[in-house]
Protein backbone atom coordinates (compact mmCIF):
# COMPACT_ATOMS: atom_id res chain seq x y z
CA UNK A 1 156.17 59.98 120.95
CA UNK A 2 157.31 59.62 117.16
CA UNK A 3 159.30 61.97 115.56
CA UNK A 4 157.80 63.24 112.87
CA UNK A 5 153.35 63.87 112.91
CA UNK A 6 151.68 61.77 110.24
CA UNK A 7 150.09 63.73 107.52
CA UNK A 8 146.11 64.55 106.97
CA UNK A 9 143.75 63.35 104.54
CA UNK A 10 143.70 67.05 103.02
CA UNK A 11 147.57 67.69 103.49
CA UNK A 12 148.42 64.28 101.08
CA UNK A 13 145.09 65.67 98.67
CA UNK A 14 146.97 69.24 98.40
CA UNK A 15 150.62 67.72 98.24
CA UNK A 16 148.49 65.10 95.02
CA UNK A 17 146.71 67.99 93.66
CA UNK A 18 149.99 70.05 93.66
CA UNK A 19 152.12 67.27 91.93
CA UNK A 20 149.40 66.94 89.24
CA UNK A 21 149.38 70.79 88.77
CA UNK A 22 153.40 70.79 88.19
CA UNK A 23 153.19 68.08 85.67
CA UNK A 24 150.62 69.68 83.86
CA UNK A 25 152.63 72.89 83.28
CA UNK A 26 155.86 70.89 82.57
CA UNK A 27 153.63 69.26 80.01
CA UNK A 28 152.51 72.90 78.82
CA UNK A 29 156.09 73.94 78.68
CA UNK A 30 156.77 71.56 76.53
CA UNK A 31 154.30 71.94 74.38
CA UNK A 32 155.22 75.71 74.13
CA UNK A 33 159.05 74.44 73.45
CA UNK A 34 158.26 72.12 70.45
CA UNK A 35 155.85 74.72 69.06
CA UNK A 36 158.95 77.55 69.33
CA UNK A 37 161.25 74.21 67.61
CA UNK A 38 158.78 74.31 64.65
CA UNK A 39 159.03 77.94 63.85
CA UNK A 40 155.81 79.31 65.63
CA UNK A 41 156.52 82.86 67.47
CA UNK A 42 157.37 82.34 71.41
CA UNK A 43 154.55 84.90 71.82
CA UNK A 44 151.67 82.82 69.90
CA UNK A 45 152.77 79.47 71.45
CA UNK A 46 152.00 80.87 74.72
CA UNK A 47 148.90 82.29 73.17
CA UNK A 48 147.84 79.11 71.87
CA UNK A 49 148.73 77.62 75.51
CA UNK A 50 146.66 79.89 77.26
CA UNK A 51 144.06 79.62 74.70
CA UNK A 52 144.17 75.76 75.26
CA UNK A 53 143.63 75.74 78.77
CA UNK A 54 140.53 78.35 78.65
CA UNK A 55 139.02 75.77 76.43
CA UNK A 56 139.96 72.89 78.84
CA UNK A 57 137.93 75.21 81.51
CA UNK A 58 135.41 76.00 79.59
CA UNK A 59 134.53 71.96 78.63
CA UNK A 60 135.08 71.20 82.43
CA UNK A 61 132.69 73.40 83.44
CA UNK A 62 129.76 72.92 80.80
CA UNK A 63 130.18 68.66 81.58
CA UNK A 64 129.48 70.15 85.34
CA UNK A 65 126.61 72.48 84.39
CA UNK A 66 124.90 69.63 81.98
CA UNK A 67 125.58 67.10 84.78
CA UNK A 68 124.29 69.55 87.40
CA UNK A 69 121.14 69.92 85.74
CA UNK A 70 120.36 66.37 85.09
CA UNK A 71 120.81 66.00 89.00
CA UNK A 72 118.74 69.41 89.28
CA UNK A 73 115.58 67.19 86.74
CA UNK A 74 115.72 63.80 88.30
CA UNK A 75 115.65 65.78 91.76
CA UNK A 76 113.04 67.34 91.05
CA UNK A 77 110.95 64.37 89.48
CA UNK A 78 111.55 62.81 92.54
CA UNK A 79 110.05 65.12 94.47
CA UNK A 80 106.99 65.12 91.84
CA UNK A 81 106.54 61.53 92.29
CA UNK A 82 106.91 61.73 96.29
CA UNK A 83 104.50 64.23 96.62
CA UNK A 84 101.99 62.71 94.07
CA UNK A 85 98.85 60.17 94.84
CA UNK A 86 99.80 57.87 91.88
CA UNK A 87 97.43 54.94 93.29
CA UNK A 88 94.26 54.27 91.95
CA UNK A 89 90.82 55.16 93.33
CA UNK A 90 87.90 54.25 92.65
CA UNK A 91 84.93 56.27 93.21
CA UNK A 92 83.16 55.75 96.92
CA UNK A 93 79.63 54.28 95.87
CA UNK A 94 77.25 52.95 97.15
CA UNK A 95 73.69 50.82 96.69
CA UNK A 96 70.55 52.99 97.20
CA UNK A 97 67.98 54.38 96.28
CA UNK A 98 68.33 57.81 93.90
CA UNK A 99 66.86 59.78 90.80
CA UNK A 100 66.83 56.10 88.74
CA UNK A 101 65.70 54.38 91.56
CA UNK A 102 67.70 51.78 93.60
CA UNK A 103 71.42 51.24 92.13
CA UNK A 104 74.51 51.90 92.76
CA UNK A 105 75.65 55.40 93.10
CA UNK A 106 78.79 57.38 93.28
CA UNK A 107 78.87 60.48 96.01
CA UNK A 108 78.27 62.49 93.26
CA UNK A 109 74.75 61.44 92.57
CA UNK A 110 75.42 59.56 89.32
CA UNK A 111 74.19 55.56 88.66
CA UNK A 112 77.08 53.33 87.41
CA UNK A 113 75.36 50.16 87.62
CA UNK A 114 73.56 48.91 84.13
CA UNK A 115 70.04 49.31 84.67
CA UNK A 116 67.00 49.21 82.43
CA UNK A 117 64.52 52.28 82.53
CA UNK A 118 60.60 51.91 82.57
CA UNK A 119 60.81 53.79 79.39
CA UNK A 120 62.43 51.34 77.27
């Protein structure tokens, strides 16, 4: 038996997830510090923080909605294309005799073979 349990998957994602949380807000703090150096009100440099990281949100989350959307289209083109006869048919005929006499005709009733009348 060891003495200490190994870590999961998800504990070392949360403990990576946490570490890159801290150093972002260290990095905000000292943003907020050199801002407060330069003169700007302690007040506005944490407005201009927060406003900062609503517009990081905001980006984040329209790249996911425009990305979601192309998966959304192409999904359902797929499914257009799946469901869809794209192969080529040509018309069942067949020779026999019809209105024009004996030719080849379609199910329909219509000659598609060149044929001269008696009229002509």
């Amino acid at each position: 038996m060891r003495g200490h349990p190994k870590n999961s998957k998800a504990e070392r994602v949360g403990r990576w997830l946490g570490r890159a949380y801290r150093g972002l807000m260290r990095q905000e703090q000292r943003l907020r510090l050199w801002q407060v150096k330069l003169g700007v009100p302690a007040t506005g440099a944490r407005v201009f923080a927060w406003g900062l990281r609503f517009s990081v949100i905001v980006l984040l989350l329209s790249f996911s909605l425009v990305l979601a959307m192309i998966v959304f289209g192409l999904w359902v083109i797929g499914r257009g294309v799946a469901r869809s006869d794209l192969s080529y048919r040509t018309p069942e005929v067949e020779w026999r005799d019809g209105y024009s006499g004996f030719g080849l005709y379609t199910r329909d009733g219509f000659r598609i073979d060149p044929y001269v009348s008696e009229d002509d």
